[in-house]
Protein backbone atom coordinates (compact mmCIF):
# COMPACT_ATOMS: atom_id res chain seq x y z
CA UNK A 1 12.78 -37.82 -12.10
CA UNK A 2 11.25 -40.12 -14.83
CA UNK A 3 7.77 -40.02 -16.38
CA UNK A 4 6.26 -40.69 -19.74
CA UNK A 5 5.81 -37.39 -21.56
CA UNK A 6 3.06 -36.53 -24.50
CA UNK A 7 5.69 -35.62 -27.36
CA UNK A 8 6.94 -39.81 -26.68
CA UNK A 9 4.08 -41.71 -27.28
CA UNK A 10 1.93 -42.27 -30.32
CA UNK A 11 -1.58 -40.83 -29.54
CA UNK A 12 -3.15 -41.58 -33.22
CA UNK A 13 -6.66 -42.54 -33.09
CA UNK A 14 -6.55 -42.12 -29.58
CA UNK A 15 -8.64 -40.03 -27.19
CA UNK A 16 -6.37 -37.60 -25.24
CA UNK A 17 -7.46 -35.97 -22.43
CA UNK A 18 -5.08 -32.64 -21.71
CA UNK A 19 -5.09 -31.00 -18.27
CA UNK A 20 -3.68 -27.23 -19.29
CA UNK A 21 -3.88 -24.21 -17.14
CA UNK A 22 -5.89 -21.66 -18.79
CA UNK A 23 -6.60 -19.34 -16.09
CA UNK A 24 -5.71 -16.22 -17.49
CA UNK A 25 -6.69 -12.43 -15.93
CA UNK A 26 -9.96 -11.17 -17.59
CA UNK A 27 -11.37 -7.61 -17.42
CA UNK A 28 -15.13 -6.68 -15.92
CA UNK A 29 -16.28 -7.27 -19.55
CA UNK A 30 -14.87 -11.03 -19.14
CA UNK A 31 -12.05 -10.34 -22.17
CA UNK A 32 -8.55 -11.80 -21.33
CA UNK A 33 -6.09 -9.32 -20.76
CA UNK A 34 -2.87 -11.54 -20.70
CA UNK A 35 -3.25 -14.57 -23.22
CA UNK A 36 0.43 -15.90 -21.69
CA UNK A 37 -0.96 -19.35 -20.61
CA UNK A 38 -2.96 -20.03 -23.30
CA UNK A 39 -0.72 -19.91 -25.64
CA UNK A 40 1.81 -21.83 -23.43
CA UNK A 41 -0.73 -24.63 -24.09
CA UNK A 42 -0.56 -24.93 -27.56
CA UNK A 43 2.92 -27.14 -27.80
CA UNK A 44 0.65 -29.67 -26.60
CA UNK A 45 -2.56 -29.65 -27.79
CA UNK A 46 -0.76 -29.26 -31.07
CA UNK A 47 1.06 -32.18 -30.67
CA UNK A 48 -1.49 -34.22 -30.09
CA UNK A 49 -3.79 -33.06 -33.13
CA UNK A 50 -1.07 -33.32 -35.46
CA UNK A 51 -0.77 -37.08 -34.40
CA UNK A 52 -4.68 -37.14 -34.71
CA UNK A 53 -5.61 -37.58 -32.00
CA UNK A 54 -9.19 -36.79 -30.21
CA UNK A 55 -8.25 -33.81 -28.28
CA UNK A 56 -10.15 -32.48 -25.01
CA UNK A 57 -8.99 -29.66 -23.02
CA UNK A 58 -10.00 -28.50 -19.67
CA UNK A 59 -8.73 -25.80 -17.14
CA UNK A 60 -10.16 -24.51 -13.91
CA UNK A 61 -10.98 -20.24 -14.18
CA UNK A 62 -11.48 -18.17 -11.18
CA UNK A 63 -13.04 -19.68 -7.84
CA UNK A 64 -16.49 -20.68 -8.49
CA UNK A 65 -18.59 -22.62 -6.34
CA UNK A 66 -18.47 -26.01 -6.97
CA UNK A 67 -21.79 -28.01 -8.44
CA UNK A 68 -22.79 -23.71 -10.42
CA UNK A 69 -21.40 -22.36 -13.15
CA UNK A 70 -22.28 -18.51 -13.40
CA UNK A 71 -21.14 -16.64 -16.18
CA UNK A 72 -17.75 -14.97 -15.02
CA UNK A 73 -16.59 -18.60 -14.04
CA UNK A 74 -17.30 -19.75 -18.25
CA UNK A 75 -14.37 -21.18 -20.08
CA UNK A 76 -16.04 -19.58 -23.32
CA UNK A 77 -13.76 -16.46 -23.71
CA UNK A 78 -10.67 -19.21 -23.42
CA UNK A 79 -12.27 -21.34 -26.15
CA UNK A 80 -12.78 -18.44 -28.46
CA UNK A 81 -8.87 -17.42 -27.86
CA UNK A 82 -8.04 -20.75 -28.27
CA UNK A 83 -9.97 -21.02 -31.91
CA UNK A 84 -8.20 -17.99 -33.11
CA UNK A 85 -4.59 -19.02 -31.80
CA UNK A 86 -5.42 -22.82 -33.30
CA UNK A 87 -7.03 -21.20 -36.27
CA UNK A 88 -9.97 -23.80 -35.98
CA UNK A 89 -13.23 -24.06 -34.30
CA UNK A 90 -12.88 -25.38 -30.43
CA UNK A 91 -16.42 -26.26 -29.25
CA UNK A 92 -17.27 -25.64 -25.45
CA UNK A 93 -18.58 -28.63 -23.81
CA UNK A 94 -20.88 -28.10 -20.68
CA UNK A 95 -21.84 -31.29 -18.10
CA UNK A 96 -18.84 -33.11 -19.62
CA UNK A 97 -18.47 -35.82 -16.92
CA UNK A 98 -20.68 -38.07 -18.37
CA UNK A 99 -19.80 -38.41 -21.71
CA UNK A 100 -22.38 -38.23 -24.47
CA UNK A 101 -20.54 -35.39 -27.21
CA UNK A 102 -18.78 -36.43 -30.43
CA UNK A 103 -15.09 -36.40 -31.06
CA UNK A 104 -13.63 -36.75 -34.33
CA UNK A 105 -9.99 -37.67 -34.54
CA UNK A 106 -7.85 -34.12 -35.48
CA UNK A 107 -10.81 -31.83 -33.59
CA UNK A 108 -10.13 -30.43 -29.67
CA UNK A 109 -12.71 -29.31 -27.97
CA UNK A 110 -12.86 -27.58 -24.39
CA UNK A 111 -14.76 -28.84 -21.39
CA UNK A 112 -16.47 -26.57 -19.29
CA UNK A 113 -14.64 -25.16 -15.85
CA UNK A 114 -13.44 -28.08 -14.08
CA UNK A 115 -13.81 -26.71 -10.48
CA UNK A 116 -17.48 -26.52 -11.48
CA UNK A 117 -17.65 -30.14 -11.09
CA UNK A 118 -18.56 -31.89 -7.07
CA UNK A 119 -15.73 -33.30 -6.09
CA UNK A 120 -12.93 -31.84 -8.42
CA UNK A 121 -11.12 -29.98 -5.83
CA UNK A 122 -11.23 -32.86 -3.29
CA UNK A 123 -10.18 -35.07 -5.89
CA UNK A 124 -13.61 -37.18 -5.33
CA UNK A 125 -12.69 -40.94 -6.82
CA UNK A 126 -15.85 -41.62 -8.25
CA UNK A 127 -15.35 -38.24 -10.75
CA UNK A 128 -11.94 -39.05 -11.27
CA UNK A 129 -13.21 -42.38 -12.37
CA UNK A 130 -15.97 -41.02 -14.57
CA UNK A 131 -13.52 -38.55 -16.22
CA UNK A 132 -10.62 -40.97 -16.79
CA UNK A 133 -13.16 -43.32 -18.90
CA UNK A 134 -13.56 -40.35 -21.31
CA UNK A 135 -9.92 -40.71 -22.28
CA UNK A 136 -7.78 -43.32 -23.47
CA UNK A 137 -4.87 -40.72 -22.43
CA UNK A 138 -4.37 -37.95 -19.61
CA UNK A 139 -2.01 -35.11 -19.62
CA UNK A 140 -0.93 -33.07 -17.27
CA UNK A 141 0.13 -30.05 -18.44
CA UNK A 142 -1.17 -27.38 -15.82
CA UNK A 143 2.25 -26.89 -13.25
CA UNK A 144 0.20 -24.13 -12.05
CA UNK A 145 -1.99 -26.53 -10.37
CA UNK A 146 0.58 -29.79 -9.66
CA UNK A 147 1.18 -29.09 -6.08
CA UNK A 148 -2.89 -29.79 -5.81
CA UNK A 149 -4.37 -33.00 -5.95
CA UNK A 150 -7.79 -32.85 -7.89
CA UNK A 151 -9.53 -35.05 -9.32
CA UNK A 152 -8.38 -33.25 -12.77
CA UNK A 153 -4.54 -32.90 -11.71
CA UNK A 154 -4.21 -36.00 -9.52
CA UNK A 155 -7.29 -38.25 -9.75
CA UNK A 156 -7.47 -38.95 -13.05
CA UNK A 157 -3.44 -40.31 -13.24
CA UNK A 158 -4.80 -42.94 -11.11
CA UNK A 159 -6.99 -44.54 -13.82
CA UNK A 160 -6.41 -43.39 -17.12
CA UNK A 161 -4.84 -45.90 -18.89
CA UNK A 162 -1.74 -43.82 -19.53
CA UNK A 163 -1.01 -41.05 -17.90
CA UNK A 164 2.02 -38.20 -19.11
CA UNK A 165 3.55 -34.96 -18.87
CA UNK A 166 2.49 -32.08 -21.50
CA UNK A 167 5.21 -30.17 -22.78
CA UNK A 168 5.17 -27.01 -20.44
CA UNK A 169 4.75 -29.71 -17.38
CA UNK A 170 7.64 -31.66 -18.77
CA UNK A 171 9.60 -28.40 -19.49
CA UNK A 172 8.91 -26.76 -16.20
CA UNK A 173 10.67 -29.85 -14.53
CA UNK A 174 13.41 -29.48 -16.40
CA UNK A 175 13.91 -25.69 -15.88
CA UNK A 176 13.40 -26.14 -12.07
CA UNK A 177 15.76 -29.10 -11.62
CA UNK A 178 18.62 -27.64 -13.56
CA UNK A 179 18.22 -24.30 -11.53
CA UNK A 180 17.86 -26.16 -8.13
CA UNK A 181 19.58 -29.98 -8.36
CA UNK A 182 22.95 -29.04 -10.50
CA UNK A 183 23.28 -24.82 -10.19
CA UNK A 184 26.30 -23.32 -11.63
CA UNK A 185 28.04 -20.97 -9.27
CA UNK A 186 27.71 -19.37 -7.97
CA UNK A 187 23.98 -19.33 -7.08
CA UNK A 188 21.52 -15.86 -6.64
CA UNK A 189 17.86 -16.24 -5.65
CA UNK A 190 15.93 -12.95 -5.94
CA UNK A 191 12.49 -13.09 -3.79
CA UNK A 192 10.50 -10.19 -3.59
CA UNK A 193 6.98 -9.62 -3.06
CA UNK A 194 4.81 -7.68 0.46
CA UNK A 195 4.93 -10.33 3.01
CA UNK A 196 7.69 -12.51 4.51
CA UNK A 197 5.10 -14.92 5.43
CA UNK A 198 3.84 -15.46 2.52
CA UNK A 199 7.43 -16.67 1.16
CA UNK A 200 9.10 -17.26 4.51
CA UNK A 201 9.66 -21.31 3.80
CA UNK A 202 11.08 -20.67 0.51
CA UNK A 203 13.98 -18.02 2.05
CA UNK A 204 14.59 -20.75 4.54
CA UNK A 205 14.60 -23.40 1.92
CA UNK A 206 17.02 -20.77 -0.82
CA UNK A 207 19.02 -20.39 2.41
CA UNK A 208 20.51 -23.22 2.70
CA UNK A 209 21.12 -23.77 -1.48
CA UNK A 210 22.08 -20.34 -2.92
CA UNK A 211 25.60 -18.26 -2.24
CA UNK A 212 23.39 -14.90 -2.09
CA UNK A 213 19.60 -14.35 -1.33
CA UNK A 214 18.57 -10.38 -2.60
CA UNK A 215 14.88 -9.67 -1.18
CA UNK A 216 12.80 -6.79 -2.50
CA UNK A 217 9.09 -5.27 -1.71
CA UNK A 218 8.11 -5.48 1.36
CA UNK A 219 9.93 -8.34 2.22
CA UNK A 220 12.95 -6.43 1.95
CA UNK A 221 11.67 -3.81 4.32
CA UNK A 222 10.99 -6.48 7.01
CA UNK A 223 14.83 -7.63 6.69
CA UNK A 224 16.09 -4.04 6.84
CA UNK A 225 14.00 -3.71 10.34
CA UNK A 226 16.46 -7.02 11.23
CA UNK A 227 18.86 -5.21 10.33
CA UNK A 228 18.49 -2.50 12.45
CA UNK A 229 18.06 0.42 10.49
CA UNK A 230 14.45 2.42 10.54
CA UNK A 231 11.87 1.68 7.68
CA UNK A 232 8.99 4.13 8.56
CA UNK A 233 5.62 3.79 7.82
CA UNK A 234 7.15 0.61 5.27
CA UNK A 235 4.89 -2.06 4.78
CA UNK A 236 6.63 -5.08 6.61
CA UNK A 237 5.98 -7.75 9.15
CA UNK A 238 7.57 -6.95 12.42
CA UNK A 239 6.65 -10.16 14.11
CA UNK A 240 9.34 -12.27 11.30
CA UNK A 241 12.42 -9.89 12.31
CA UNK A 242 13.84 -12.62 14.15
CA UNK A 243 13.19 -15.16 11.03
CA UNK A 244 15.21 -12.60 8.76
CA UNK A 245 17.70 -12.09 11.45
CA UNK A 246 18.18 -16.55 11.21
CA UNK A 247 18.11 -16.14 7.14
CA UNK A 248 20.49 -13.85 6.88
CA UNK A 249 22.84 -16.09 9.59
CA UNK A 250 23.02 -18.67 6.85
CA UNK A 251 23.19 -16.26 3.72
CA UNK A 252 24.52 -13.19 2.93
CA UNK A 253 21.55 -11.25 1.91
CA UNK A 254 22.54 -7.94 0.21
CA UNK A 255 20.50 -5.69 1.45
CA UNK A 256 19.04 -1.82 0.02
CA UNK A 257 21.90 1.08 0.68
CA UNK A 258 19.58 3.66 -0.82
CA UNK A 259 15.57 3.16 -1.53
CA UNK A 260 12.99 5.42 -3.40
CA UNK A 261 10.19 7.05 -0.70
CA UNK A 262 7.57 8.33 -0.80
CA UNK A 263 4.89 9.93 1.70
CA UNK A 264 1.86 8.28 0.61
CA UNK A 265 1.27 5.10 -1.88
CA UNK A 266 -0.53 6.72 -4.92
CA UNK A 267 0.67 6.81 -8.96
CA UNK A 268 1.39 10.99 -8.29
CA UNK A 269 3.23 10.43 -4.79
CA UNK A 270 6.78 12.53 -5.21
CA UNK A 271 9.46 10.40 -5.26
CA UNK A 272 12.34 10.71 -3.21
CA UNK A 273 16.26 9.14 -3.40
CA UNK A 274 16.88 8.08 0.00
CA UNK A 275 20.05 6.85 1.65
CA UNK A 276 18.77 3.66 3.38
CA UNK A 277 20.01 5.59 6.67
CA UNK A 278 18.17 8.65 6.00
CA UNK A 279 14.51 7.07 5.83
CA UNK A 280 12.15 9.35 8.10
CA UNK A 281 9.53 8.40 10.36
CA UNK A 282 6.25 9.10 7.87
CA UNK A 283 8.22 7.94 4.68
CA UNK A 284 6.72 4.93 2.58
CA UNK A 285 9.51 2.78 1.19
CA UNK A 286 8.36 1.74 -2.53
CA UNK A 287 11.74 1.14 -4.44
CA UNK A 288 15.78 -0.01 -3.86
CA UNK A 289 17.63 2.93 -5.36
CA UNK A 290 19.91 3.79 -8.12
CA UNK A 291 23.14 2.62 -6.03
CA UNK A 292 21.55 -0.55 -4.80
CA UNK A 293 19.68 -1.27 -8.57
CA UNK A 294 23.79 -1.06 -9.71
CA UNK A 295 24.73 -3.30 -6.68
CA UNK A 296 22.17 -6.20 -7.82
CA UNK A 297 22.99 -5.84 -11.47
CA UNK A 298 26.72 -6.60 -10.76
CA UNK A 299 25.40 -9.37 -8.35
CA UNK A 300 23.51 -10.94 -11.62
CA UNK A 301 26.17 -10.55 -13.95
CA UNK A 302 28.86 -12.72 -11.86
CA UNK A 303 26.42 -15.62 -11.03
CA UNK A 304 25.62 -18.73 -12.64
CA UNK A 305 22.36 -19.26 -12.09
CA UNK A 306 19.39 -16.55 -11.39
CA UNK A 307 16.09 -17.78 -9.95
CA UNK A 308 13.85 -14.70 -9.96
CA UNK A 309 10.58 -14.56 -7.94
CA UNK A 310 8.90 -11.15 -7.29
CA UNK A 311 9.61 -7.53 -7.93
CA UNK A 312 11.66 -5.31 -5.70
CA UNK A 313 9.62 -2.26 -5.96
CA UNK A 314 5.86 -1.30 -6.53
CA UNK A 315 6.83 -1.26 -10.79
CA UNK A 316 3.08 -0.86 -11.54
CA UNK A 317 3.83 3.01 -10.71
CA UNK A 318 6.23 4.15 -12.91
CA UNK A 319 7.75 6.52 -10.41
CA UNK A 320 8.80 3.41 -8.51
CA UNK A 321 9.51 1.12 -11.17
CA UNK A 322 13.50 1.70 -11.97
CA UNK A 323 14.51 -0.70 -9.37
CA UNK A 324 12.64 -3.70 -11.40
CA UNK A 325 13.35 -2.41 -14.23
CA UNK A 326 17.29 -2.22 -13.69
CA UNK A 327 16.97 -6.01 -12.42
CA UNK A 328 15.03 -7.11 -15.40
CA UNK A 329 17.60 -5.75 -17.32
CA UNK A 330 20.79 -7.56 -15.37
CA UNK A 331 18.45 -10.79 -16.14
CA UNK A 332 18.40 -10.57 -19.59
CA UNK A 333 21.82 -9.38 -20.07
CA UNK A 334 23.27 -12.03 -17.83
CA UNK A 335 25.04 -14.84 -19.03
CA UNK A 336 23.65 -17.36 -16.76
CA UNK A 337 20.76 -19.71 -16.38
CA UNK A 338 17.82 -17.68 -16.06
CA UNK A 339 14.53 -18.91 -14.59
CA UNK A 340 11.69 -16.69 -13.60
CA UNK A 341 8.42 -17.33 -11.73
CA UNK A 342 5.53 -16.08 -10.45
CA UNK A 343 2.84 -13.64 -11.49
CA UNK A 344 4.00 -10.40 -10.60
CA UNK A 345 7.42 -11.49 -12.03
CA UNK A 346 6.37 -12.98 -15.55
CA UNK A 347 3.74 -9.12 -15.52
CA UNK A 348 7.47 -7.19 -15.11
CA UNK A 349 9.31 -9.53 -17.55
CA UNK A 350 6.24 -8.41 -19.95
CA UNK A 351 6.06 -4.76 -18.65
CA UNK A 352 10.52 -4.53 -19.65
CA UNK A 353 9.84 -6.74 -22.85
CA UNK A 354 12.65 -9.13 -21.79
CA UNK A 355 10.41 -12.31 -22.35
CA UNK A 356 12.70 -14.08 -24.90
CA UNK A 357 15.90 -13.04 -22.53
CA UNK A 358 15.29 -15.11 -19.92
CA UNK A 359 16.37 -18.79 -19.99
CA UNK A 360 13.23 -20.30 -18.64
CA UNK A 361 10.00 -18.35 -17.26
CA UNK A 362 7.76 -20.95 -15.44
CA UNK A 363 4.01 -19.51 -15.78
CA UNK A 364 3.35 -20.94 -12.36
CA UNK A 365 2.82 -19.52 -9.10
CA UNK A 366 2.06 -21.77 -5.57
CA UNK A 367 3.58 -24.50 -8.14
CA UNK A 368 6.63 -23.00 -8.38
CA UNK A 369 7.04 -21.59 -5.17
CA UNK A 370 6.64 -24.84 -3.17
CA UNK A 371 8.81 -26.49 -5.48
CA UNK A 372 11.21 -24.07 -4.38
CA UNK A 373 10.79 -24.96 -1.17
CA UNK A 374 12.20 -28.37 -2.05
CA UNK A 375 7.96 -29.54 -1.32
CA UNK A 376 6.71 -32.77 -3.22
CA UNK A 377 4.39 -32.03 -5.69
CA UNK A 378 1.40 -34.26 -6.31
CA UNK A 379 1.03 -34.41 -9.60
CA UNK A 380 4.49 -35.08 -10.33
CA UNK A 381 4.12 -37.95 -7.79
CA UNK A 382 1.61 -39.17 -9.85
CA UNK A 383 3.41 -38.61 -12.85
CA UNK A 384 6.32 -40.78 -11.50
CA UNK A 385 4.17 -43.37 -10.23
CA UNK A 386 2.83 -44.36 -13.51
CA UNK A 387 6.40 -44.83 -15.69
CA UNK A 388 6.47 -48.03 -15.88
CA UNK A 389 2.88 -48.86 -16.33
């Protein structure tokens, strides 16, 4: 996999465009409540003003409706982090596509929402144009968004006249290629997460690449069902039984001897240590169990590589939280390559504290998952594409 990256060229003088993914969880009062992308930005942008470069930055937020911008959809809560993490002034740029602002070399500045712009999620070629001439360079640093081609992700790299990888973009390839083209042995893939289907071409995918595939959530309860034994009121997917039942033909798939029930889903439910053969008919299946939680943690400590995707329990309850926990702990104590994805799983990696444990947490989501699935990415394709120009 070769393509220019940011931290290789000399941007001085120059106007640099970056692509980051700032779409960080905000509260009803519009403050961020997880800054994690953000600052996973800043290797970049700093890069490039320390070169002196012109720096703009854009990111979509939310899902707003393209061609309006109402107020929960504003980039202006991001720009204000952004200032105090930079320690100087980021202005907020609004109808950015056409140019017309000043941009000293050694200032950044942040363009307004760029899903709020006609044509950015179709990748329109007459805005990709427009936004390329503001540039003399584009970045892409938002993995987040490289398995969609926008006129911001994708677009652009068509006619800027150099296109690159940021450093999380760069980094994130790494990570993911270690983990996936050269694994040391042996190989464990943890999915979890409520649906099968969601996730059901990445088991497939893991299948055929790791020596053991643990599930977890609800996806978990849909493999015990192929398994044969009774889930209760579980949340799972009975019409992909026969999909776990193929999985688990070409993996072994450790599965839950002993889960934590419960007899409704609510933060003061009773808890209750199950044997996995003991679950009753009206009993809600919300954890793995102490046995199983030592199972998987001697599972993590003999592998070689650990790519972690989901929780195994409902954690945001603490009642129902040990079974995460105990795996976030294997995962930091382990000795192997670590790499961790996904929302729910970089919230639990926060949650345990075990964020500088694990070897490489990707802050992506459909990016990562699909790259899992062995999927080409287009932004990467454009990335590649443009080498040699």
């Amino acid at each position: 996999m070769s393509f220019k990256r940011l931290t290789d060229l000399n941007v001085s003088g120059l106007r640099v465009f970056i692509r980051a993914d700032l779409n960080v969880p905000q509260d009803d009062a519009l403050a961020i409540t997880d800054d994690t992308r953000i600052r996973a930005a800043l290797p970049g942008i700093k890069y490039a003003l320390d070169k002196g470069a012109s720096v703009m930055v854009t990111s979509h937020l939310g899902r707003p409706t393209e061609g309006e911008l109402k107020p929960a959809d504003t980039l202006a809560p991001i720009a204000k982090r952004l200032s105090e993490l930079l320690g100087k002034n980021v202005r907020l740029i609004q109808n950015w596509v056409e140019g017309g602002f000043d941009l000293k070399p050694g200032e950044v500045v942040m363009l307004e929402n760029a899903r709020c712009n006609k044509g950015e999620k179709k990748c329109d070629d007459d805005l990709s144009k427009k936004m390329a001439a503001l540039c003399d360079v584009w970045v892409m640093d938002a993995f987040g968004t490289a398995h969609r081609a926008e006129a911001t992700t994708y677009g652009m790299g068509k006619y800027a006249k150099i296109a690159c990888a940021g450093p999380c973009v760069a980094s994130e390839l790494e990570a993911l290629t270690k983990a996936l083209a050269h694994p040391a042995r042996p190989m464990v893939a943890i999915v979890g997460g409520s649906k099968v289907s969601t996730k059901l071409t990445v088991l497939e995918s893991l299948s055929s690449k790791v020596d053991q595939l643990v599930v977890g959530g609800g996806i978990a309860n849909t493999f015990l069902l192929a398994a044969g034994k009774n889930i209760g009121k579980s949340l799972a997917e009975r019409d992909l039984v026969d999909q776990a039942k193929a999985v688990m033909a070409k993996v072994k798939v450790p599965l839950p001897t002993d889960v934590v029930c419960a007899k409704e889903f609510s933060a003061t439910a009773v808890a209750t240590v199950k044997s996995v053969d003991a679950v009753a008919d009206d009993d809600l299946i919300l954890d793995i169990g102490p046995e199983s939680s030592k199972a998987l943690a001697k599972i993590i400590a003999q592998a070689g590589t650990v790519v972690w995707n989901g929780p195994v329990g409902v954690f945001e309850i603490e009642a129902f939280a040990n079974g995460t926990k105990a795996l976030a702990v294997a995962v930091a104590n382990s000795s192997a390559f670590t790499l961790a994805g996904g929302g729910d799983t970089v919230s639990a990696i926060n949650v345990f504290k075990i964020e500088d444990k694990v070897g490489y947490i990707s802050t992506a989501g459909g990016a990562f998952l699909e790259f899992l699935e062995g999927k080409r990415l287009p932004a990467v394709d454009m990335l590649e594409s443009r080498f040699n120009d």
